[in-house]
C-alpha atoms as a PDB file:
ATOM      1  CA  UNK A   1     100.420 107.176 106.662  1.00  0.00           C
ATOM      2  CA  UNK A   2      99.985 109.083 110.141  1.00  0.00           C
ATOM      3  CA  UNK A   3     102.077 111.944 110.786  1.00  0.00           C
ATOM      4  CA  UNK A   4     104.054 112.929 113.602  1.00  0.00           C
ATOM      5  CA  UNK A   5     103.272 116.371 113.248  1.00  0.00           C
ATOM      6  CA  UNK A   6     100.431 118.468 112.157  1.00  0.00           C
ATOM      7  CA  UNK A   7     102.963 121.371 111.209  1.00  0.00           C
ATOM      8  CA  UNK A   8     104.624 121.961 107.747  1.00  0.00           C
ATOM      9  CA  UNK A   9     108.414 121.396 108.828  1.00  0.00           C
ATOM     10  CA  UNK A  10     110.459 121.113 105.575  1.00  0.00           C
ATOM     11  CA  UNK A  11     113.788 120.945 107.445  1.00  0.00           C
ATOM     12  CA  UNK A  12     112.398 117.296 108.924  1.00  0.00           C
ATOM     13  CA  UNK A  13     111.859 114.331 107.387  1.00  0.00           C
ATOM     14  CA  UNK A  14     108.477 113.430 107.228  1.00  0.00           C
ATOM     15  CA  UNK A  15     106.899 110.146 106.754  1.00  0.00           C
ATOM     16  CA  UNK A  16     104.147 110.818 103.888  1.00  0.00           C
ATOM     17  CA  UNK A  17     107.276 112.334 101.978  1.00  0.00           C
ATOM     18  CA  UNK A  18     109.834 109.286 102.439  1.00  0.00           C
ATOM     19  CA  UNK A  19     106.995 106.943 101.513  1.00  0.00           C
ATOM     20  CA  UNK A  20     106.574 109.433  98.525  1.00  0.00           C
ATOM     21  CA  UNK A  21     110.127 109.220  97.490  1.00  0.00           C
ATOM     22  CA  UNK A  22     110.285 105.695  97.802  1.00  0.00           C
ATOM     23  CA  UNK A  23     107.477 105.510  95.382  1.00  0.00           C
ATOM     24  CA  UNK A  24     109.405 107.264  92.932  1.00  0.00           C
ATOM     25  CA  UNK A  25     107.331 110.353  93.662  1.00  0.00           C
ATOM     26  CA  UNK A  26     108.313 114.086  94.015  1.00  0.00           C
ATOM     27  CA  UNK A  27     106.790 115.671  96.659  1.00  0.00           C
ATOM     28  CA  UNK A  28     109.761 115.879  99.046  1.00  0.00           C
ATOM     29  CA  UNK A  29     112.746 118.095 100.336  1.00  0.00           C
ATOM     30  CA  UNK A  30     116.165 117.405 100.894  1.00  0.00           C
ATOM     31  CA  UNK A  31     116.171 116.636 104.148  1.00  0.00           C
ATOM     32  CA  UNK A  32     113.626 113.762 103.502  1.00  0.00           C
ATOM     33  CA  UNK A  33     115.937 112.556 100.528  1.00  0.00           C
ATOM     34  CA  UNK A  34     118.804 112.310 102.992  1.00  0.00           C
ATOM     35  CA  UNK A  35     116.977 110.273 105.662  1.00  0.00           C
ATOM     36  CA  UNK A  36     115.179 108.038 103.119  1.00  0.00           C
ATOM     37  CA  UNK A  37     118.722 106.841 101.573  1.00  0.00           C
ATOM     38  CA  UNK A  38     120.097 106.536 105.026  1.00  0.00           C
ATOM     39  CA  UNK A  39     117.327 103.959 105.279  1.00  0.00           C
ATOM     40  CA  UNK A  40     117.920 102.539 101.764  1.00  0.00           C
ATOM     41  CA  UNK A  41     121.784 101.994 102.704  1.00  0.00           C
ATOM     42  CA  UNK A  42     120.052  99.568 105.778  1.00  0.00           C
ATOM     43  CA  UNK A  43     117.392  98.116 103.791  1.00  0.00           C
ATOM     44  CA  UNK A  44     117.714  98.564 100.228  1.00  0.00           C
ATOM     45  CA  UNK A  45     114.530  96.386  99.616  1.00  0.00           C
ATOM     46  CA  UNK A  46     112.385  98.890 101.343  1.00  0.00           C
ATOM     47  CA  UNK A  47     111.652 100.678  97.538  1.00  0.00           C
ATOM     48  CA  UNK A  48     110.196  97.801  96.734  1.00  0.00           C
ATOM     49  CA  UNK A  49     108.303  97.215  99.863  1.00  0.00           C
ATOM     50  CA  UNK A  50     106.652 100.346  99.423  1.00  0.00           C
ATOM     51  CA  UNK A  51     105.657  99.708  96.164  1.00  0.00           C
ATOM     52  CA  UNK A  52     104.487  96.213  97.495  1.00  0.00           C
ATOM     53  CA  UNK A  53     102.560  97.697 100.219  1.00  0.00           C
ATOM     54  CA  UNK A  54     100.351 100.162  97.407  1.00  0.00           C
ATOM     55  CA  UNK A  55      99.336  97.317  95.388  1.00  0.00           C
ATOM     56  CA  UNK A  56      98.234  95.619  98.565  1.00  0.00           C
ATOM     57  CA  UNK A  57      96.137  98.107  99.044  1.00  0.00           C
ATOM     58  CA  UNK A  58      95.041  98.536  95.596  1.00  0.00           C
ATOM     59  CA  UNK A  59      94.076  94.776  95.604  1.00  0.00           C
ATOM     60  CA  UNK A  60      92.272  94.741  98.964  1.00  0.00           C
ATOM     61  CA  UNK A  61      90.090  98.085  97.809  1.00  0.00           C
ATOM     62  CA  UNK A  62      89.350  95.824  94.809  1.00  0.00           C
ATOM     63  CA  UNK A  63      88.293  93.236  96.683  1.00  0.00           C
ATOM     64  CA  UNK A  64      86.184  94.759  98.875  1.00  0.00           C
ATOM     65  CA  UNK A  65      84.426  96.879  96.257  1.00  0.00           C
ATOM     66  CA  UNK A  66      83.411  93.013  94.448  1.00  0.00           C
ATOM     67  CA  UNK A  67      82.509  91.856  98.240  1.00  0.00           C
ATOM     68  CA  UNK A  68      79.541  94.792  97.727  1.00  0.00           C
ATOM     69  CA  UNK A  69      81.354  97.238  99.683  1.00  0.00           C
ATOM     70  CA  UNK A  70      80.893 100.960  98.944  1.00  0.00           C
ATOM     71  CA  UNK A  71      81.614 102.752 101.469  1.00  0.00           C
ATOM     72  CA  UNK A  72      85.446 103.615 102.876  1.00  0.00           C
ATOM     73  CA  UNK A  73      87.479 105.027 105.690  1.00  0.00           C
ATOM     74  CA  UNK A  74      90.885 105.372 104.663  1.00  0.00           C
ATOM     75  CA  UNK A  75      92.851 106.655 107.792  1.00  0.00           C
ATOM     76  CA  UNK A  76      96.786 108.121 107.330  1.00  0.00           C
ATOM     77  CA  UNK A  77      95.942 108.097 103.656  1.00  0.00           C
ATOM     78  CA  UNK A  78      99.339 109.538 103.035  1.00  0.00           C
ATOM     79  CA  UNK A  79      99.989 111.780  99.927  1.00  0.00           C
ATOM     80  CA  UNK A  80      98.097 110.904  96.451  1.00  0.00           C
ATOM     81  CA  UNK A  81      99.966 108.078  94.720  1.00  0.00           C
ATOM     82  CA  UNK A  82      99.118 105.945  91.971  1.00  0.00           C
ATOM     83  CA  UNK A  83      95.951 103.392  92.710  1.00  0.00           C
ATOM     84  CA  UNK A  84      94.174 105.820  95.109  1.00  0.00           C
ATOM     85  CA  UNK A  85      91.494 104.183  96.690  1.00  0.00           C
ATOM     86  CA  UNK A  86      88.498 106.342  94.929  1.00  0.00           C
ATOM     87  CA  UNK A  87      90.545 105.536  91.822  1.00  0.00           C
ATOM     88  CA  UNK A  88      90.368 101.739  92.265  1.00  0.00           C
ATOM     89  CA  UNK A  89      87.223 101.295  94.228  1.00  0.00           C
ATOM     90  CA  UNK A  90      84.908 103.099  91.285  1.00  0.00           C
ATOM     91  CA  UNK A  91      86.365 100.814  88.921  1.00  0.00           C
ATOM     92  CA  UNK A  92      84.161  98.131  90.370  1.00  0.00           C
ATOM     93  CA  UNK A  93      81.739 100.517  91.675  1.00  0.00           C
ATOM     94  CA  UNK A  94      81.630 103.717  90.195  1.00  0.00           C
ATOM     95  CA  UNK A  95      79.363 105.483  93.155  1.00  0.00           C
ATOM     96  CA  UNK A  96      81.692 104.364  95.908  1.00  0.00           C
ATOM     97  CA  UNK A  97      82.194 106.750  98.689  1.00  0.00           C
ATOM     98  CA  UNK A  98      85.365 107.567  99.995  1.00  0.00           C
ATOM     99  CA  UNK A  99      87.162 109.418 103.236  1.00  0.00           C
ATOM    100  CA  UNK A 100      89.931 110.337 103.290  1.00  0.00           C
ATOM    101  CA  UNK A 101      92.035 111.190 106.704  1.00  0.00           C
ATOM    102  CA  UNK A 102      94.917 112.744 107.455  1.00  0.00           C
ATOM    103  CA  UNK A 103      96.528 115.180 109.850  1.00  0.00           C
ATOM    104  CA  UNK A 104      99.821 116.331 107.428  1.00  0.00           C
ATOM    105  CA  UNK A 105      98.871 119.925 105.905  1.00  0.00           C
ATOM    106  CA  UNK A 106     100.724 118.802 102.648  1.00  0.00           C
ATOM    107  CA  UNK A 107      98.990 115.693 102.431  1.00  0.00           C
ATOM    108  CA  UNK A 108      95.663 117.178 103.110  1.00  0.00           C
ATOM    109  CA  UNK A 109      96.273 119.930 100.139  1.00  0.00           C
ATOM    110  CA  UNK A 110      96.974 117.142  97.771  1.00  0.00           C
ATOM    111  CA  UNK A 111      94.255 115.145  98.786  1.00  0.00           C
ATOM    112  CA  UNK A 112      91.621 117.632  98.473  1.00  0.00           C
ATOM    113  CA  UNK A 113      92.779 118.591  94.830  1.00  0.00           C
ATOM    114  CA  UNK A 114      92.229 115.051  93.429  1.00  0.00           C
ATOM    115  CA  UNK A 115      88.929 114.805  91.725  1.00  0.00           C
ATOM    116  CA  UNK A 116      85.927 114.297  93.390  1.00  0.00           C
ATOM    117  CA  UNK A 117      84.461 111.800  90.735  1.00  0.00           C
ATOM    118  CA  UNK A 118      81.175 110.060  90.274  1.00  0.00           C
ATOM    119  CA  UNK A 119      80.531 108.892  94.179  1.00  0.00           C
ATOM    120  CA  UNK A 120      82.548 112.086  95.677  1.00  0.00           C
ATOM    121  CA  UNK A 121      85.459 111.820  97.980  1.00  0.00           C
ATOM    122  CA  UNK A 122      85.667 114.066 101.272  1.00  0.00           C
ATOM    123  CA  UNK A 123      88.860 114.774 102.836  1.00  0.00           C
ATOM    124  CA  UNK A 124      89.514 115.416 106.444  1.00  0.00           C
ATOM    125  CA  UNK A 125      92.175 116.928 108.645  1.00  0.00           C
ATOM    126  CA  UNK A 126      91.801 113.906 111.638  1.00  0.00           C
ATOM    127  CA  UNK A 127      94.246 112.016 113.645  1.00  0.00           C
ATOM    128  CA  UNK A 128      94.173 108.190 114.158  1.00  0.00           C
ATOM    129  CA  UNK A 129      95.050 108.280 117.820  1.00  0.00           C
ATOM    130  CA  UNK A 130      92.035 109.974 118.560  1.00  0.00           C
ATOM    131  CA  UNK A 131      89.475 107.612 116.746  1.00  0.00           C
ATOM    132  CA  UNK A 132      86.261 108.938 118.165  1.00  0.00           C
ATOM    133  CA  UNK A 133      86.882 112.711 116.960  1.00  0.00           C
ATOM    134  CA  UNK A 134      87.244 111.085 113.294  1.00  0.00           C
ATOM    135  CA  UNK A 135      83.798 108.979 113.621  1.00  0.00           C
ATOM    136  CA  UNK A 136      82.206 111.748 115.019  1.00  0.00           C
ATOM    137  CA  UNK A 137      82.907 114.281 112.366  1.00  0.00           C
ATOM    138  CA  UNK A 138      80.297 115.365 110.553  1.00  0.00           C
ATOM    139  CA  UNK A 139      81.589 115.642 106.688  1.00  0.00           C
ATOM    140  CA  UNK A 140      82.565 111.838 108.058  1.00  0.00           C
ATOM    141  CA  UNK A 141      79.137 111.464 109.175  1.00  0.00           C
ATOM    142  CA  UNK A 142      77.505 113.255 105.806  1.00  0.00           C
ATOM    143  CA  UNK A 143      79.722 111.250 103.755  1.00  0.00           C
ATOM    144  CA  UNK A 144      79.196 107.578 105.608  1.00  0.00           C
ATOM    145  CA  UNK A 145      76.384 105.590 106.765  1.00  0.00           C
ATOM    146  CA  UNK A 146      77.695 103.273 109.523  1.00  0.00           C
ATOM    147  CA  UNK A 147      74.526 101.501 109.530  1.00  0.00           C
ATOM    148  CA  UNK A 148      75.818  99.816 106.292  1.00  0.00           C
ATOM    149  CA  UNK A 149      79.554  97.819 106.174  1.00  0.00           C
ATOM    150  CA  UNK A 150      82.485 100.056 105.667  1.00  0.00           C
ATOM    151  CA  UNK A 151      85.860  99.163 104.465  1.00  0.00           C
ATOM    152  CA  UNK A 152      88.246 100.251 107.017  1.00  0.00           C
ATOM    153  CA  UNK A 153      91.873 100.838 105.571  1.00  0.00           C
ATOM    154  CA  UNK A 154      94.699 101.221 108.364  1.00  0.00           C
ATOM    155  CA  UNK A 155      98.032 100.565 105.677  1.00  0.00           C
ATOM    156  CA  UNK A 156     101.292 101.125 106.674  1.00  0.00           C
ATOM    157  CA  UNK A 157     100.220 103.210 109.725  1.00  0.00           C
ATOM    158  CA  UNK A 158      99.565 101.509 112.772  1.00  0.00           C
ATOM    159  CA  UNK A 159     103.600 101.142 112.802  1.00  0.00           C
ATOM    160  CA  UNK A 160     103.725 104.358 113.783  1.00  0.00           C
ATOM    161  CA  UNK A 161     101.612 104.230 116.932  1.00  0.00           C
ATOM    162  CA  UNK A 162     103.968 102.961 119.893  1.00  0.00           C
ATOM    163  CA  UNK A 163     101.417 100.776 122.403  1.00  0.00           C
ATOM    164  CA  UNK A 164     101.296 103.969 124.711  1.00  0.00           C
ATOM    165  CA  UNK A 165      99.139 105.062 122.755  1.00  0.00           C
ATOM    166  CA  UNK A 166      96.592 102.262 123.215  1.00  0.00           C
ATOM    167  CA  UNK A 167      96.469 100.828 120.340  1.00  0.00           C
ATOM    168  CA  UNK A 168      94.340  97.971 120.934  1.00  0.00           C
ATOM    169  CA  UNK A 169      91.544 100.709 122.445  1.00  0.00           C
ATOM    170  CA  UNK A 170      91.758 102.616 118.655  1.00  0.00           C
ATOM    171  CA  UNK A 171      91.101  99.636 116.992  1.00  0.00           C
ATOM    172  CA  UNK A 172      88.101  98.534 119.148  1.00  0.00           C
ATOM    173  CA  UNK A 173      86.518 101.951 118.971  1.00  0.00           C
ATOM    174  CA  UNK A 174      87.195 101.441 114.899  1.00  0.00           C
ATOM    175  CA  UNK A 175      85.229  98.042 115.282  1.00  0.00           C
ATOM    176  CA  UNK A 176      82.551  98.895 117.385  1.00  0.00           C
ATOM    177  CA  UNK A 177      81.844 101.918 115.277  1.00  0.00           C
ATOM    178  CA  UNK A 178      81.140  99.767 112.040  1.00  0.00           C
ATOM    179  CA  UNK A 179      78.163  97.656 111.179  1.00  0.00           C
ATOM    180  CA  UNK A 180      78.430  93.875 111.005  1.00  0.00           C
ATOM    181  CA  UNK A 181      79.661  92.775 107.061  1.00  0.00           C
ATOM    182  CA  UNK A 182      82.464  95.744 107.375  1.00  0.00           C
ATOM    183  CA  UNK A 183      85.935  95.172 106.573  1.00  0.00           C
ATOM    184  CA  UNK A 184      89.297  96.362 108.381  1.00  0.00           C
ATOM    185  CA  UNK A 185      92.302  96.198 105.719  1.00  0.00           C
ATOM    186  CA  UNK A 186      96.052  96.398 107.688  1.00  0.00           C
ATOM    187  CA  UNK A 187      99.609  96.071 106.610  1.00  0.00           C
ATOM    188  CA  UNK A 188     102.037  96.486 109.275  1.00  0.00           C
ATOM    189  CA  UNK A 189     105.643  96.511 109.799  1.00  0.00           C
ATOM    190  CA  UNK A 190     107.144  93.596 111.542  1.00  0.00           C
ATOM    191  CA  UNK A 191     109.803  92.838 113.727  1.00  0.00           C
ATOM    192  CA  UNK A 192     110.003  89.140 111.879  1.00  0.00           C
ATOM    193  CA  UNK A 193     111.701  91.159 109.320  1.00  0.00           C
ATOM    194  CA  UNK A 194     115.312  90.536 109.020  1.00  0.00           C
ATOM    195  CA  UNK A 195     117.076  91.534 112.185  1.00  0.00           C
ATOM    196  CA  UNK A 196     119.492  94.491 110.577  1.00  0.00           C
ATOM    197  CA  UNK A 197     116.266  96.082 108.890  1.00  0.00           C
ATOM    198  CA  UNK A 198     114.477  95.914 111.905  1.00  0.00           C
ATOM    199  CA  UNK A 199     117.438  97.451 114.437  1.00  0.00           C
ATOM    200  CA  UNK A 200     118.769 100.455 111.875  1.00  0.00           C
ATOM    201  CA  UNK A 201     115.577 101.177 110.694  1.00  0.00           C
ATOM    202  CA  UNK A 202     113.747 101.970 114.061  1.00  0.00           C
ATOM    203  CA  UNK A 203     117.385 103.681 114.318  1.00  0.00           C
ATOM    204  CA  UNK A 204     116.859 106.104 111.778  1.00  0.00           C
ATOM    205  CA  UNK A 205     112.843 106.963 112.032  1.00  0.00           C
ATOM    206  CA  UNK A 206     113.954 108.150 115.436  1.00  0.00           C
ATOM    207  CA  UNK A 207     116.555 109.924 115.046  1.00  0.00           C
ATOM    208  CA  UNK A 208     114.288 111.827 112.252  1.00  0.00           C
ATOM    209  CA  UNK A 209     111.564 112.304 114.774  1.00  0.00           C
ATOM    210  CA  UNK A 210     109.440 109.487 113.589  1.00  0.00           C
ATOM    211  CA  UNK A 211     108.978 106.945 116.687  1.00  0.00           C
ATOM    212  CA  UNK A 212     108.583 103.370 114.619  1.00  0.00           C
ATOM    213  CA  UNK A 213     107.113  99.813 116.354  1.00  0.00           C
ATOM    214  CA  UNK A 214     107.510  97.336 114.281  1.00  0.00           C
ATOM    215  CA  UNK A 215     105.696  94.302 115.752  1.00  0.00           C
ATOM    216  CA  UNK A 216     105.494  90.723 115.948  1.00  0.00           C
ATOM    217  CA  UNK A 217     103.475  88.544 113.582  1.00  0.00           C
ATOM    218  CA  UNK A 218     101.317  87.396 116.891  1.00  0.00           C
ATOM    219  CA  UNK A 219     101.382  91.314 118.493  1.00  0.00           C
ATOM    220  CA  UNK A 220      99.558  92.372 114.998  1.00  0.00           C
ATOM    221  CA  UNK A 221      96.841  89.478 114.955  1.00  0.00           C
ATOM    222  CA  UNK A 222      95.685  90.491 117.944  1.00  0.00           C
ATOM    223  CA  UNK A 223      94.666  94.430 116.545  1.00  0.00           C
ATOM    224  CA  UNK A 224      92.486  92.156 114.317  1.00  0.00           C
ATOM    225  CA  UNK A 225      90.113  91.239 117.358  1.00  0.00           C
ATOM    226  CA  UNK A 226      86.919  91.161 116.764  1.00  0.00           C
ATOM    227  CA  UNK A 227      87.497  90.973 112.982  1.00  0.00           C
ATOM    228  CA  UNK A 228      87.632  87.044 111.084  1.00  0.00           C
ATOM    229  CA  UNK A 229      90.856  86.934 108.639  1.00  0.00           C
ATOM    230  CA  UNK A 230      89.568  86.243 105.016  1.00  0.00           C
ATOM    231  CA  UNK A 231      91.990  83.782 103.561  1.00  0.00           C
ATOM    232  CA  UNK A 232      94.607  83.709 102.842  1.00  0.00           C
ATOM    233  CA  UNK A 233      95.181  85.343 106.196  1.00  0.00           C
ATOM    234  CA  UNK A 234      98.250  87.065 107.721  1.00  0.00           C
ATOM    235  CA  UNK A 235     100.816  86.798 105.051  1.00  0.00           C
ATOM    236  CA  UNK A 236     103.566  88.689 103.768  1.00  0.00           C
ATOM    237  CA  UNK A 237     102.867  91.770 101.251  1.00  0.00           C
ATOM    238  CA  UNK A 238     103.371  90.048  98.438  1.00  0.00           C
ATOM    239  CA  UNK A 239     101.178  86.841  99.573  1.00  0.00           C
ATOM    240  CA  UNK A 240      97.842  88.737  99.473  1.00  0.00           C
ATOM    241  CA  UNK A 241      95.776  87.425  96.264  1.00  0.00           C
ATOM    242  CA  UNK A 242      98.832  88.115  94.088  1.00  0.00           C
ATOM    243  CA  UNK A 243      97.896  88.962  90.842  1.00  0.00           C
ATOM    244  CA  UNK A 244      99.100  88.286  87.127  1.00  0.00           C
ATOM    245  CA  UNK A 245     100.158  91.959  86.754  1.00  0.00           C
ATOM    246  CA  UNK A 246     102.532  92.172  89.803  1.00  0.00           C
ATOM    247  CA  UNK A 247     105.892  92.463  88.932  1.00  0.00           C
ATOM    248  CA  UNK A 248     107.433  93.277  92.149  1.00  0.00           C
ATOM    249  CA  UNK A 249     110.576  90.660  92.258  1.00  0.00           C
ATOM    250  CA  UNK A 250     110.831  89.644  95.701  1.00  0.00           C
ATOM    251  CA  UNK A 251     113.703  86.886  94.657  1.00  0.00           C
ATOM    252  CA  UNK A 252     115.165  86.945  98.620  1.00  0.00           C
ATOM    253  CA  UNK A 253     111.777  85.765  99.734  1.00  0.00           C
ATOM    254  CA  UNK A 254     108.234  87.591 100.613  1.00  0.00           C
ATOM    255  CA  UNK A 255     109.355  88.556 103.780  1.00  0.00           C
ATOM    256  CA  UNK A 256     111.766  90.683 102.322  1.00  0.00           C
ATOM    257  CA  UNK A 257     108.652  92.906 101.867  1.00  0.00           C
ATOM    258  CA  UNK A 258     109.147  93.932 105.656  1.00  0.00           C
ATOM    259  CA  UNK A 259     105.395  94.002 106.289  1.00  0.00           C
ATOM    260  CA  UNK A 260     102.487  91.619 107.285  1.00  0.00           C
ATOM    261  CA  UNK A 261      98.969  92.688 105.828  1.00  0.00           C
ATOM    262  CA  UNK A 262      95.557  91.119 106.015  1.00  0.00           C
ATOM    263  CA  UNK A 263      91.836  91.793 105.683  1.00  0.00           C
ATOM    264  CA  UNK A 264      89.501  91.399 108.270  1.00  0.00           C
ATOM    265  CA  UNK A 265      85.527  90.973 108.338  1.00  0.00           C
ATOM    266  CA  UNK A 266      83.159  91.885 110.983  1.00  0.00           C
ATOM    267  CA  UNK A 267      80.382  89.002 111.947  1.00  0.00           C
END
């Protein structure tokens, strides 16, 4: 995920290290414990949302990497979990190249210790509201060909870009960047969500610091411009190509994931 802060702060909560702790990791301080079960008192679903929103991912990369894609741009990565893209991508092609971007110091040290593998992985210190920095960086440019389709991956980020900072211009500048046959991959909180999720939890990001819009079903569809919606389109986390192995009980209803996702391809 984005960060709202390129300094090491361990007195704040931070969003790479709630996410973290809602994965079950450990890479987090007390005073990201205290504002991730503030949120868990709200929403105590959003555990399992977060575990919902990394096998999205994981199943996307997969299906990408059997669409022939090789190549991708993971922006707001977050801090190394379990299914990391390189991780899943190689699986199905083992020379896949991957880049990694993030602008959290902690997140960046993790992310540069993972193994490089087979296809290598580069890892850069880059910030998603400034898109054209990040496509014109050159370990970016060393590590990417943008005359062939990259897989874009925007999860659980956009969220934390309020529309002042533009983000229908990011996304174009994303799109126009990437050759025809590319892929954008998006989950997204949503203000469908159940209306007490949706009021204490923008509640508590900001009074951590963290600045949260969560946006309509109709709001996200349109940062897909320019990009056609493989089926099954715009769905719930837990709608996207579920498969056999998910065990993510959802018995209130998908949207109890919190988040829309899709996958987008470029004509």
């Amino acid at each position: 995920m984005e960060r709202e802060s390129s300094g090491f702060d361990p007195h704040t909560p931070n969003v790479a290290r709630l996410y973290d702790y809602f994965l079950g990791g450990k890479d987090h301080f007390p005073a990201d414990r205290v504002a991730a079960e503030r949120l868990l008192r709200v929403a105590p679903e959003i555990r399992a949302a977060a575990r919902a929103n990394r096998a999205f991912l994981g199943r996307a990369v997969r299906y990408l990497a059997e669409a022939g894609i090789t190549q991708f741009l993971d922006i707001g990565t977050g801090l190394p979990a379990w299914g990391n893209v390189h991780e899943v991508a190689r699986k199905v092609t083992p020379g896949a190249k991957v880049v990694y971007v993030d602008r959290d110091p902690v997140v960046l040290v993790h992310a540069r210790a993972m193994p490089a593998g087979p296809g290598g992985t580069t890892v850069i210190d880059g910030d998603l509201r400034k898109p054209d920095a990040i496509l014109r960086d050159p370990d970016v440019l060393a590590a990417l060909d943008f005359d062939r389709p990259v897989g874009v991956l925007l999860t659980a980020v956009m969220h934390y870009l309020g529309e002042s900072d533009r983000p229908d211009e990011i996304m174009a500048a994303l799109r126009d960047a990437v050759a025809p046959g590319s892929h954008l991959v998006m989950s997204h909180g949503t203000s469908d969500a159940r209306g007490a999720f949706v009021r204490k939890s923008t509640e508590v990001y900001q009074r951590a610091g963290v600045p949260l819009t969560l946006r309509s079903r109709a709001r996200i569809l349109e940062l897909f411009e320019g990009f056609e919606l493989v089926a099954p389109g715009l769905v719930w986390l837990p709608e996207w190509h579920p498969g056999q192995t998910d065990t993510i009980d959802f018995g209130n209803g998908p949207e109890t994931s919190l988040a829309l996702c899709g996958v987008g391809r470029k004509s």
